[in-house]
N, C-alpha and C. Protein backbone atom coordinates (compact mmCIF):
# COMPACT_ATOMS: atom_id res chain seq x y z
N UNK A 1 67.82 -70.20 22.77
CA UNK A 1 68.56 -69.56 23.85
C UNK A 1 67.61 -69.31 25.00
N UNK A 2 67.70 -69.38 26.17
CA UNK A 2 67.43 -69.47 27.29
C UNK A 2 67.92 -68.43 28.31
N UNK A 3 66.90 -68.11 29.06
CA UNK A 3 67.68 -67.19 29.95
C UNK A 3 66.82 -66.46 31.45
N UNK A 4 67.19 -66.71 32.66
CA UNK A 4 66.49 -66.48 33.78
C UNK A 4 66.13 -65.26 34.13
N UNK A 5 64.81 -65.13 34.19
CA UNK A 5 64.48 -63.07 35.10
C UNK A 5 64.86 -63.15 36.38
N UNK A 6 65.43 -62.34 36.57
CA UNK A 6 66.16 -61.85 38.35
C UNK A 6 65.03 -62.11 39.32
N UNK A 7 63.88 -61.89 38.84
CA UNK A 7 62.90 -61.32 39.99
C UNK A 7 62.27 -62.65 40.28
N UNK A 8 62.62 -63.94 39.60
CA UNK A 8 61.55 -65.04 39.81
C UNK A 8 62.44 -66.59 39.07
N UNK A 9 61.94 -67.42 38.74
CA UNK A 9 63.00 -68.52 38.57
C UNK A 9 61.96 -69.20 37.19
N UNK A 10 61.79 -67.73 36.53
CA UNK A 10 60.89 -68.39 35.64
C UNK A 10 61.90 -68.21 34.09
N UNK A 11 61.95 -69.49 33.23
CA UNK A 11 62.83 -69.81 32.21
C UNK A 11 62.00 -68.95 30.99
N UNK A 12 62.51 -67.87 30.37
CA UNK A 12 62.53 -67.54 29.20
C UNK A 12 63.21 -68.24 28.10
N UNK A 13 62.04 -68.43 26.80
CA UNK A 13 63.17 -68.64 25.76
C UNK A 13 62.41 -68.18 24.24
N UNK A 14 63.12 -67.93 23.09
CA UNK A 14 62.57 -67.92 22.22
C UNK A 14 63.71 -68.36 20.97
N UNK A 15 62.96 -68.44 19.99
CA UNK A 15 63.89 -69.22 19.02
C UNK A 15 65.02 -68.23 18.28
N UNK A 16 66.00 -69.07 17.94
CA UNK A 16 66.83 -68.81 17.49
C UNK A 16 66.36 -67.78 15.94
N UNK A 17 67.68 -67.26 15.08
CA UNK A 17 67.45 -66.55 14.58
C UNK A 17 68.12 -67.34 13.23
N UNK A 18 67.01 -67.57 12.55
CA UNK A 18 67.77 -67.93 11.26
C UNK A 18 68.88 -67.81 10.21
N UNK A 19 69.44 -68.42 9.58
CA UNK A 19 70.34 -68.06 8.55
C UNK A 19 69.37 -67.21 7.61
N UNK A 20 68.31 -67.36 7.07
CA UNK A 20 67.65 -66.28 6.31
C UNK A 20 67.45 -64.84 6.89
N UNK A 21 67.10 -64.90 8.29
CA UNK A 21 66.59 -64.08 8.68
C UNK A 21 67.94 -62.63 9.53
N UNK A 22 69.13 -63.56 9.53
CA UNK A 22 70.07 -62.99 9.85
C UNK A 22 70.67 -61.77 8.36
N UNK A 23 71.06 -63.06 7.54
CA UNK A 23 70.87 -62.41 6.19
C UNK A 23 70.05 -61.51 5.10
N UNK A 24 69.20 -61.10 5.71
CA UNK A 24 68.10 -60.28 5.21
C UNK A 24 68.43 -58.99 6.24
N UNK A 25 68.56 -59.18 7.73
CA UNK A 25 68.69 -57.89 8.33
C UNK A 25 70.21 -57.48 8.03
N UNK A 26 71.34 -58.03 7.40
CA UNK A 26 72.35 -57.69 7.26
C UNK A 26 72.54 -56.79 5.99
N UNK A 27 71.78 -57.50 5.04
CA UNK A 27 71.52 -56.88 3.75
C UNK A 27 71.36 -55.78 3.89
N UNK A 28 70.03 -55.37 4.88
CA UNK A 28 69.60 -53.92 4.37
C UNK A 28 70.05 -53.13 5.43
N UNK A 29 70.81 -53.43 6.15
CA UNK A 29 71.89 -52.55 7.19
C UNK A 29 73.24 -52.09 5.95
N UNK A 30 73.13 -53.16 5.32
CA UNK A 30 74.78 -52.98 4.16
C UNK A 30 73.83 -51.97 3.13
N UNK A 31 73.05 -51.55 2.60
CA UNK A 31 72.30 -51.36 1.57
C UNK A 31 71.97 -49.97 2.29
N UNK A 32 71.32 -49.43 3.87
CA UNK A 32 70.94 -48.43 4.24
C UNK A 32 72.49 -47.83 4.65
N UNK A 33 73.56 -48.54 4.82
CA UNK A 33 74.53 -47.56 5.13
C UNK A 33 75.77 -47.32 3.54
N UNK A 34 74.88 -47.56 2.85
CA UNK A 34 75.49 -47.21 1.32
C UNK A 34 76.56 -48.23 0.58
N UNK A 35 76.18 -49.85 0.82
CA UNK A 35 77.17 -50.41 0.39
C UNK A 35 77.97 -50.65 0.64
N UNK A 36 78.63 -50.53 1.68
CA UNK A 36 80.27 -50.26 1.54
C UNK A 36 81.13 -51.41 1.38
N UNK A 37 81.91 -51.87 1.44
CA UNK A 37 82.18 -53.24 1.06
C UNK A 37 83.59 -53.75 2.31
N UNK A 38 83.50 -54.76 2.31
CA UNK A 38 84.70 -55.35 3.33
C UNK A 38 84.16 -55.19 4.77
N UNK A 39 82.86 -55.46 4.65
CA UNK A 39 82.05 -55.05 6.46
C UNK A 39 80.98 -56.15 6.62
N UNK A 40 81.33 -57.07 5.21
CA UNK A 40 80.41 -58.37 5.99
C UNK A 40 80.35 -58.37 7.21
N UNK A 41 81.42 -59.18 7.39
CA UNK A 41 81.16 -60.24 9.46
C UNK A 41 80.56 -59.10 10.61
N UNK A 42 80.88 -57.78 10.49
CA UNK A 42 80.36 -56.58 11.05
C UNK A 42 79.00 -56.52 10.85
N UNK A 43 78.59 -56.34 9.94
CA UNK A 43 76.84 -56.33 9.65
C UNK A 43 76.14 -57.57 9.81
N UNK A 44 76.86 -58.79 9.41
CA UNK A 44 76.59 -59.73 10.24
C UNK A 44 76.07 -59.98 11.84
N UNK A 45 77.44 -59.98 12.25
CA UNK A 45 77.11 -60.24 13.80
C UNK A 45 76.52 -59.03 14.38
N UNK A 46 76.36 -57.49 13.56
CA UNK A 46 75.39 -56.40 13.62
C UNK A 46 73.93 -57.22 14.03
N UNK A 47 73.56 -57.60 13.04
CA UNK A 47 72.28 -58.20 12.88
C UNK A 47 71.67 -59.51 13.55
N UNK A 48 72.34 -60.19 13.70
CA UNK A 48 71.95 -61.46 14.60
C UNK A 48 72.14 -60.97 15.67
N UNK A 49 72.88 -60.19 16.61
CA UNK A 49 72.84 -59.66 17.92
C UNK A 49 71.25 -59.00 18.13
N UNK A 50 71.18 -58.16 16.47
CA UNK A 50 69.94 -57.09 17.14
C UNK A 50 68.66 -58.01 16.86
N UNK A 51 68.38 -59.04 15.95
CA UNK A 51 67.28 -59.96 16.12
C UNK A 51 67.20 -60.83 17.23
N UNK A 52 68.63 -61.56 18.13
CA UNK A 52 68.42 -61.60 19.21
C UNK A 52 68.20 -60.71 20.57
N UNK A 53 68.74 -59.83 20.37
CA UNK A 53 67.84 -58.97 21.32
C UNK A 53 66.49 -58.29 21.67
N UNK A 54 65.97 -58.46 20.25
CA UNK A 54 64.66 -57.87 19.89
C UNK A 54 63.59 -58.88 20.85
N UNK A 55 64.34 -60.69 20.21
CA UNK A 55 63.16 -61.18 20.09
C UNK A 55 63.44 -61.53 21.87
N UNK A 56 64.72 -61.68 22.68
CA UNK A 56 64.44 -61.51 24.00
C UNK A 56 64.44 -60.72 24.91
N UNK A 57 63.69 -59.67 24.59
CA UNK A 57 63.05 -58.07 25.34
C UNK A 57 61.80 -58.76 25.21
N UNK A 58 60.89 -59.54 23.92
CA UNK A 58 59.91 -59.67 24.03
C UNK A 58 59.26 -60.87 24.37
N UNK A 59 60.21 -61.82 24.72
CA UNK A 59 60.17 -62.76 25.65
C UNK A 59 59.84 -62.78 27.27
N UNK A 60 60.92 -61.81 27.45
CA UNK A 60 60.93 -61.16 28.76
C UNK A 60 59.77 -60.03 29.36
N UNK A 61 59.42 -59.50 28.16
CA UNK A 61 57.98 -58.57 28.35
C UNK A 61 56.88 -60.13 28.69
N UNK A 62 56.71 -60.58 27.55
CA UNK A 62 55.87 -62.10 27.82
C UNK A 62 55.18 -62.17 28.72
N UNK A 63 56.49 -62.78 29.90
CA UNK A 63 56.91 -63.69 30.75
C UNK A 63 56.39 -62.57 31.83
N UNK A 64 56.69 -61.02 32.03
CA UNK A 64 56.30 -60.36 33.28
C UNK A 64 55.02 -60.21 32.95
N UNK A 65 54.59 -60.08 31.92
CA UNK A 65 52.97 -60.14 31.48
C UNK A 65 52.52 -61.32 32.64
N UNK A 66 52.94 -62.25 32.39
CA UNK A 66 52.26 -63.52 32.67
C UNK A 66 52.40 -63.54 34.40
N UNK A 67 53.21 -62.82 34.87
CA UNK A 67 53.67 -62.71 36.11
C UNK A 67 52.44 -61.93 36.56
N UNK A 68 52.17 -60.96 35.51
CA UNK A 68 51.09 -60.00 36.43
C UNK A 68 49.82 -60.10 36.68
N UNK A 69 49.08 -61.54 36.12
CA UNK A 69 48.17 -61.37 35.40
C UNK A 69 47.04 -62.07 36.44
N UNK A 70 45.77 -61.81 37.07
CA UNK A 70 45.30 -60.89 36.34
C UNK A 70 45.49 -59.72 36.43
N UNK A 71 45.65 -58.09 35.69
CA UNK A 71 45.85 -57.03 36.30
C UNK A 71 45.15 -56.50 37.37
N UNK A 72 45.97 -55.66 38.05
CA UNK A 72 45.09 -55.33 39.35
C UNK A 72 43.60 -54.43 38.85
N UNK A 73 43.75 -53.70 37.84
CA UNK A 73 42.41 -52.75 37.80
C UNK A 73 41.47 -54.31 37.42
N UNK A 74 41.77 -55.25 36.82
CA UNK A 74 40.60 -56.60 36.56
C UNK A 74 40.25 -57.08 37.98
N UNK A 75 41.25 -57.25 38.71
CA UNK A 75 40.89 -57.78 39.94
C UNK A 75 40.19 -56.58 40.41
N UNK A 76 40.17 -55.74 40.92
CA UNK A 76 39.17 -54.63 41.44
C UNK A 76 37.82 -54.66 40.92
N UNK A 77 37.87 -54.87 39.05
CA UNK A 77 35.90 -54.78 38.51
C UNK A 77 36.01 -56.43 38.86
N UNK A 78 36.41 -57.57 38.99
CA UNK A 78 35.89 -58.66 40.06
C UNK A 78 35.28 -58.43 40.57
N UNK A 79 36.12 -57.70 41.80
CA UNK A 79 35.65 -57.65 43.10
C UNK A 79 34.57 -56.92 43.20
N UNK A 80 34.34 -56.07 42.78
CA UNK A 80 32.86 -54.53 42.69
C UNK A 80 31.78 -55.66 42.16
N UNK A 81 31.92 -56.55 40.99
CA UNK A 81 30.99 -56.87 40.52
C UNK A 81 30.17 -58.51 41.33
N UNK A 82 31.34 -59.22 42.27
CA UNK A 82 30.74 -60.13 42.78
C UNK A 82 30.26 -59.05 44.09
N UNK A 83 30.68 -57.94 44.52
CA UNK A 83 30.11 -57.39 45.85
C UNK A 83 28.69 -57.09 45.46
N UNK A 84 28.94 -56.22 44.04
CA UNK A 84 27.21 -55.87 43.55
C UNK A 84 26.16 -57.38 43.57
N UNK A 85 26.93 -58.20 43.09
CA UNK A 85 26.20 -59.23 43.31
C UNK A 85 25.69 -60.16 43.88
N UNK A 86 26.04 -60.10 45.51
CA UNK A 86 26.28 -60.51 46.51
C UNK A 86 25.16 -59.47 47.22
N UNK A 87 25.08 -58.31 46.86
CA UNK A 87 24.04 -57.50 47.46
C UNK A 87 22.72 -57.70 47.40
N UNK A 88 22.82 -57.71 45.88
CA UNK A 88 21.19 -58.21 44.98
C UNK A 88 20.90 -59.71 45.64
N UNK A 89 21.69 -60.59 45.55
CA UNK A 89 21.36 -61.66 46.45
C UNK A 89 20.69 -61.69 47.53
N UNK A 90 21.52 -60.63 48.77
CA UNK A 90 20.99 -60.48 49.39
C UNK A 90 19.68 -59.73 50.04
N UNK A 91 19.23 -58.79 49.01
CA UNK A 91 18.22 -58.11 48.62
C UNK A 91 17.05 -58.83 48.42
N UNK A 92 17.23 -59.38 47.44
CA UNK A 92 16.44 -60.88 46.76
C UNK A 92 16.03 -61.41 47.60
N UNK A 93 16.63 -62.05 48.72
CA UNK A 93 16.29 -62.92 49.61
C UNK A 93 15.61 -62.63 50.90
N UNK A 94 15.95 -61.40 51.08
CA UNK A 94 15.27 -60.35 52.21
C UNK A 94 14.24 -60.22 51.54
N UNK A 95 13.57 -60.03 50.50
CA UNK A 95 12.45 -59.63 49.67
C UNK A 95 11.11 -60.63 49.74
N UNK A 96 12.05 -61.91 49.51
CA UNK A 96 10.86 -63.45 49.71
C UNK A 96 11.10 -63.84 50.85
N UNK A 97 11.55 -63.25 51.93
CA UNK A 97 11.65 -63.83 53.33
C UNK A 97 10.75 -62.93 54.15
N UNK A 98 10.32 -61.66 53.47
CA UNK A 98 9.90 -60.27 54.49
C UNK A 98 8.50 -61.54 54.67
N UNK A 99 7.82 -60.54 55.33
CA UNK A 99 6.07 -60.94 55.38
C UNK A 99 6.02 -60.36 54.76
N UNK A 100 4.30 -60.21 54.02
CA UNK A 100 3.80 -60.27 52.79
C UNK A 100 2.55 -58.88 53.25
N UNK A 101 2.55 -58.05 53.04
CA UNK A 101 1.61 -56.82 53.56
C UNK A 101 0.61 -57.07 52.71
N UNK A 102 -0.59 -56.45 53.26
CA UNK A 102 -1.91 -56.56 52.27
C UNK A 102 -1.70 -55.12 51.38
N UNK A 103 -2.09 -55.69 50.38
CA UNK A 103 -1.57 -54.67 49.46
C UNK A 103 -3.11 -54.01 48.85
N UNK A 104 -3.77 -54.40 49.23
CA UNK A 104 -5.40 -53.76 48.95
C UNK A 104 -5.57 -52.78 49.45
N UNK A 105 -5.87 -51.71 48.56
CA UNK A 105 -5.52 -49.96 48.89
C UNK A 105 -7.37 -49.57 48.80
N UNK A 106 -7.77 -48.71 50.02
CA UNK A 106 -8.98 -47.98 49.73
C UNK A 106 -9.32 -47.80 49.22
N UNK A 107 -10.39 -46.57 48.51
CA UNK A 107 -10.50 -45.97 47.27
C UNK A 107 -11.82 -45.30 48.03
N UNK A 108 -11.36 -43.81 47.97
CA UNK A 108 -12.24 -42.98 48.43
C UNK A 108 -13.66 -42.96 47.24
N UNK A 109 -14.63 -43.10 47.68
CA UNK A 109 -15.69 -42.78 46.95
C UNK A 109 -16.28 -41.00 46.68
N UNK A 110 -15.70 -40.57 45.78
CA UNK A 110 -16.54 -38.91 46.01
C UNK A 110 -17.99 -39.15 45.57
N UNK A 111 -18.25 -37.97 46.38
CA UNK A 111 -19.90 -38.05 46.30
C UNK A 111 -20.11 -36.84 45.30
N UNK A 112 -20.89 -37.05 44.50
CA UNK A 112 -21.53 -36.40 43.34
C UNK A 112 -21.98 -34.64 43.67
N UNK A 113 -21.76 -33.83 43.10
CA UNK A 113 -22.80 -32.85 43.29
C UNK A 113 -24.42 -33.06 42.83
N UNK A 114 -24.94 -33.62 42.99
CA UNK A 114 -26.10 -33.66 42.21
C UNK A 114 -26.87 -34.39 43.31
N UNK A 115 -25.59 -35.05 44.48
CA UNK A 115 -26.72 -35.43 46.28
C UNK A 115 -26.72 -34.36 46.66
């Protein structure tokens, strides 16, 4: 089954719902509401409605997932982390471009008590 989100023209789908799997959620809908008898086709079409609805809410979650992605707080540590890195670059490069200072430091000589 197939089916379009309002907000975009993007095709959801997910699979159908088995004869086992219909029959197993019918069971224990007949079994949790005490048996009762003559409510087949009711717990039936109970149950294949609610496994199809389950499984396309989470189709549709999916699909806006995929709409959003990447999230905005990811796009923001992107952005911080190519700016940080874009700095150091530029740091870096100011660093081997400066001139080169003499880096040979004095050194006071003390004179002894004993001149």
């Amino acid at each position: 089954m197939k089916t379009e989100l309002a907000a975009s023209n993007i095709s959801v789908s997910y699979p159908e719902p088995t004869h086992d799997e219909i029959a197993m959620a019918a069971f224990l809908a007949w079994e949790r509401d005490g048996r009762q008898p003559g409510r087949e086709m009711q717990y039936w079409l109970e149950a294949e409605n609610q496994i199809r609805t389950t499984r396309l809410k989470k189709a549709e979650a999916a699909a806006a997932q995929t709409l959003n992605w990447p999230p905005p707080s990811r796009i923001a540590q992107v952005k911080k982390a190519a700016a940080t890195a874009a700095q150091k670059l530029t740091t870096a490069a100011t660093r081997s471009t400066a001139p080169k200072t003499s880096s040979v430091k004095k050194t006071a000589t003390k004179k002894s008590s004993r001149d």
